[in-house]
Protein backbone atom coordinates (compact mmCIF):
# COMPACT_ATOMS: atom_id res chain seq x y z
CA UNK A 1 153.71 107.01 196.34
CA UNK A 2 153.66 106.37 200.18
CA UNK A 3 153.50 102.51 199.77
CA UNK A 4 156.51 101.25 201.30
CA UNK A 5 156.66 98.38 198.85
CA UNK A 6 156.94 101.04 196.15
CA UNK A 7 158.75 103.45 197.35
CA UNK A 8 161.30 103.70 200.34
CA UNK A 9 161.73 107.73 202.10
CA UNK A 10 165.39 108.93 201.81
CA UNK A 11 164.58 112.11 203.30
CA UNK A 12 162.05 114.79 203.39
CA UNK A 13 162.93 119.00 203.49
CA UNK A 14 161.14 122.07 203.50
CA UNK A 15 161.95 125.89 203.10
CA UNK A 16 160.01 129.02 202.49
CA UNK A 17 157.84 127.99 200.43
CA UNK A 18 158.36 124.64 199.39
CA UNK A 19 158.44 121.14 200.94
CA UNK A 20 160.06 117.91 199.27
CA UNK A 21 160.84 114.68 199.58
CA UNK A 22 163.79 112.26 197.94
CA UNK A 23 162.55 108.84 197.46
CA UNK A 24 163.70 105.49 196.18
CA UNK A 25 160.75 104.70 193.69
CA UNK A 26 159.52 102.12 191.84
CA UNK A 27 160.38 98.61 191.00
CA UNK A 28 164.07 100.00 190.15
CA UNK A 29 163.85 102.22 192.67
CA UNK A 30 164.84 105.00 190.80
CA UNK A 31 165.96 108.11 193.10
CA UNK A 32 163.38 110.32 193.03
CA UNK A 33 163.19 114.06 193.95
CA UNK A 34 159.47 115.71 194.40
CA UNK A 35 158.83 119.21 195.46
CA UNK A 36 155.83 120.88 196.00
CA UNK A 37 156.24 124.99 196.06
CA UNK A 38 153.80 128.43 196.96
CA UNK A 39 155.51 130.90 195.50
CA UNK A 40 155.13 134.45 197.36
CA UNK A 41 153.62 137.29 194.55
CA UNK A 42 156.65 140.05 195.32
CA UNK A 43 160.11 139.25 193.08
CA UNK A 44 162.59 139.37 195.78
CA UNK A 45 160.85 136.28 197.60
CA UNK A 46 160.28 134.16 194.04
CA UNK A 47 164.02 134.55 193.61
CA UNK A 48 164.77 133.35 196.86
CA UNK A 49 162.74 130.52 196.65
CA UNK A 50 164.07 129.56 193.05
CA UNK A 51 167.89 130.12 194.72
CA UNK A 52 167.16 127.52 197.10
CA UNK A 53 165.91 124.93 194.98
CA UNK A 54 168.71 125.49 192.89
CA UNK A 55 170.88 124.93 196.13
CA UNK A 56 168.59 121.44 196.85
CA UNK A 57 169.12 120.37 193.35
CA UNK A 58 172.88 120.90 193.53
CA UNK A 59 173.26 119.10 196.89
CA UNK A 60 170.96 116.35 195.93
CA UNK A 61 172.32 115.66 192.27
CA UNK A 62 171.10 112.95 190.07
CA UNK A 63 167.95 112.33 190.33
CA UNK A 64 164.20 111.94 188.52
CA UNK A 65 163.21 115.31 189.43
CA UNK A 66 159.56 116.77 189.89
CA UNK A 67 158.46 120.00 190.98
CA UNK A 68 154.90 121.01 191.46
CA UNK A 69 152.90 124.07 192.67
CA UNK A 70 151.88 127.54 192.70
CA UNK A 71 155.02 129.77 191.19
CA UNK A 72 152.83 132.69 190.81
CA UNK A 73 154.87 133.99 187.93
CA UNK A 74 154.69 133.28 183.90
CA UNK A 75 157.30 132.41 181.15
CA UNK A 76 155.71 135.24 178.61
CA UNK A 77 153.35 137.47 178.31
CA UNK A 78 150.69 135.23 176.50
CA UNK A 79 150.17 133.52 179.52
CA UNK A 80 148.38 136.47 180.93
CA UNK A 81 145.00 137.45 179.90
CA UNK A 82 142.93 140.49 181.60
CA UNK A 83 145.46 141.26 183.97
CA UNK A 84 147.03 145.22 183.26
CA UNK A 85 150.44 143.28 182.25
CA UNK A 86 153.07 145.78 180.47
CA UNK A 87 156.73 144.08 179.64
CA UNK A 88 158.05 146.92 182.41
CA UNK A 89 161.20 146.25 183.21
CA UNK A 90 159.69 144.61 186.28
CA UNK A 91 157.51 142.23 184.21
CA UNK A 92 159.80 141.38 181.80
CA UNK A 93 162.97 141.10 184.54
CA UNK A 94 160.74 138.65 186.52
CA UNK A 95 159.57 136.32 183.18
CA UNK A 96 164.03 136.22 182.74
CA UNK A 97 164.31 134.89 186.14
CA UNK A 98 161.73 132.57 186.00
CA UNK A 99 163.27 130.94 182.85
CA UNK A 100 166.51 131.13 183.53
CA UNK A 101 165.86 129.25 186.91
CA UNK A 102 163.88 126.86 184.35
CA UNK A 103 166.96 126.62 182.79
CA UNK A 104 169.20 126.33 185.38
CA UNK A 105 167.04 123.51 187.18
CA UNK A 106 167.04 121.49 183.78
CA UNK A 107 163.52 120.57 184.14
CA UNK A 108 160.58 120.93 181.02
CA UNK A 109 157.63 122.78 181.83
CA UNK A 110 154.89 120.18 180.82
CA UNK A 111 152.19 121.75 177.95
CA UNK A 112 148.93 121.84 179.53
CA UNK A 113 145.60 120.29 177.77
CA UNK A 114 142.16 120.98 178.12
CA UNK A 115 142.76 124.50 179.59
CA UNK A 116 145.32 127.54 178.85
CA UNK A 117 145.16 129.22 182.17
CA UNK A 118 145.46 127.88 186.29
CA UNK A 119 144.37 131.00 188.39
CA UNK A 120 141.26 132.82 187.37
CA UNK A 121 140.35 136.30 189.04
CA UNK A 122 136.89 135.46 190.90
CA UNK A 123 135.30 138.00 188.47
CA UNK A 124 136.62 136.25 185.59
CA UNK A 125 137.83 139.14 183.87
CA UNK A 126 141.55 137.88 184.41
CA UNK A 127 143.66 134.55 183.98
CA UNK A 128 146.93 133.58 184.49
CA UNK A 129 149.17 130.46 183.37
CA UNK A 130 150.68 130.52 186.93
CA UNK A 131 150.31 126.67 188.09
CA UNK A 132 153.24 123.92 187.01
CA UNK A 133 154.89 120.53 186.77
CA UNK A 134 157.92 120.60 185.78
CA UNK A 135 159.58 117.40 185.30
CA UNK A 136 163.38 116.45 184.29
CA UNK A 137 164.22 114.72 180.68
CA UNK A 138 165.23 111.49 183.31
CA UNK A 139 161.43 111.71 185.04
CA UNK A 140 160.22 111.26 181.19
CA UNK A 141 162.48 108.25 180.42
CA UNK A 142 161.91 106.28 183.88
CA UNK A 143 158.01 106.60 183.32
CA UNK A 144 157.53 107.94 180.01
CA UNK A 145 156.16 111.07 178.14
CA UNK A 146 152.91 111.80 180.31
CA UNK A 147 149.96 114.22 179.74
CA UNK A 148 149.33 117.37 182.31
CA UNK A 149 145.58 117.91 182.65
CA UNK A 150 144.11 121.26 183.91
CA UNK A 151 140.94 120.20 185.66
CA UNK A 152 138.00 122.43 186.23
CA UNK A 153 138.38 124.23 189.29
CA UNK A 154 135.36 124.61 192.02
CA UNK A 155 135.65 126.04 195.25
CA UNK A 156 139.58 127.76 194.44
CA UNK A 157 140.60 130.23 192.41
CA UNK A 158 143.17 127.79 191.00
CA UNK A 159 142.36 124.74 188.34
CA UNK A 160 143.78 121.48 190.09
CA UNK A 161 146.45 119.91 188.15
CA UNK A 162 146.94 116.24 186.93
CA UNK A 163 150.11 114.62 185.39
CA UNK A 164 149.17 111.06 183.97
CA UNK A 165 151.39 108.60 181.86
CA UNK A 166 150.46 108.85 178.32
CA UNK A 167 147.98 110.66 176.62
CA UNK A 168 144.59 109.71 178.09
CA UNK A 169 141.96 111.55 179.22
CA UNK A 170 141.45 111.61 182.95
């Protein structure tokens, strides 16, 4: 990605709780947005971090869009297991948010394979589906449909993550 004969740095930006960079990529050099995010656990400071990459996206504008991290929040409750998750208004308020801003950013949360969950409780009593790529419909036509991999996980409590053109098995 850092190859200068692949890729040429536009700009780079960071916030509370993300950082990103907007490159010129490839041969075409296709304008390329890529954001990594650590998403705090309380509600008020998710929704501030999803306003402001709403705010990026609308300043930026077209672009092959990529964003990558930790959101520590789900899109339903089957993506909780072992965890005391009720659809309180708290629960089910934050899983709204977290689509809507889905939604909003017009990016496809990629289907994992291999694994269901990303965070496992060091007891292994709970799991959570809180670890994404999310990648815009123009991300999947400039490179393709690609395959997101949960790897297992060794020393953290999360599994690493690995996007990969096509279907193949890392």
């Amino acid at each position: 990605m850092w190859n200068k004969e692949c890729s040429n740095l536009i700009f780079s930006f960071v916030g509370e709780g993300f950082v990103g960079v907007c490159l010129d990529w490839g041969v075409l050099k296709h304008r390329c947005v890529i954001i990594s995010v650590y998403a705090k656990c309380d509600l008020a400071a998710k929704r501030r971090l999803w306003d402001k990459l709403l705010q990026v996206r609308r300043v930026v504008g077209e672009a092959v869009w990529c964003i990558l991290g930790d959101f520590n929040a789900v899109r339903n409750a089957d993506e909780r297991r072992g965890i005391n998750f009720d659809l309180s208004n708290t629960h089910a308020l934050e899983m709204n948010y977290f689509n809507s801003f889905l939604r909003e950013m017009e990016v496809e949360d990629q289907n994992l394979l291999e694994r269901r969950y990303t965070w496992f409780h060091p007891n292994g009593c709970a799991m959570s589906r809180i670890d994404r790529i999310l990648v815009s419909e123009e991300w999947n036509e400039v490179w393709g449909d690609s395959s997101l991999w949960v790897l297992p996980r060794d020393i953290s409590d999360h599994c690493p993550l690995l996007l990969k053109e096509g279907g193949f098995r890392p």
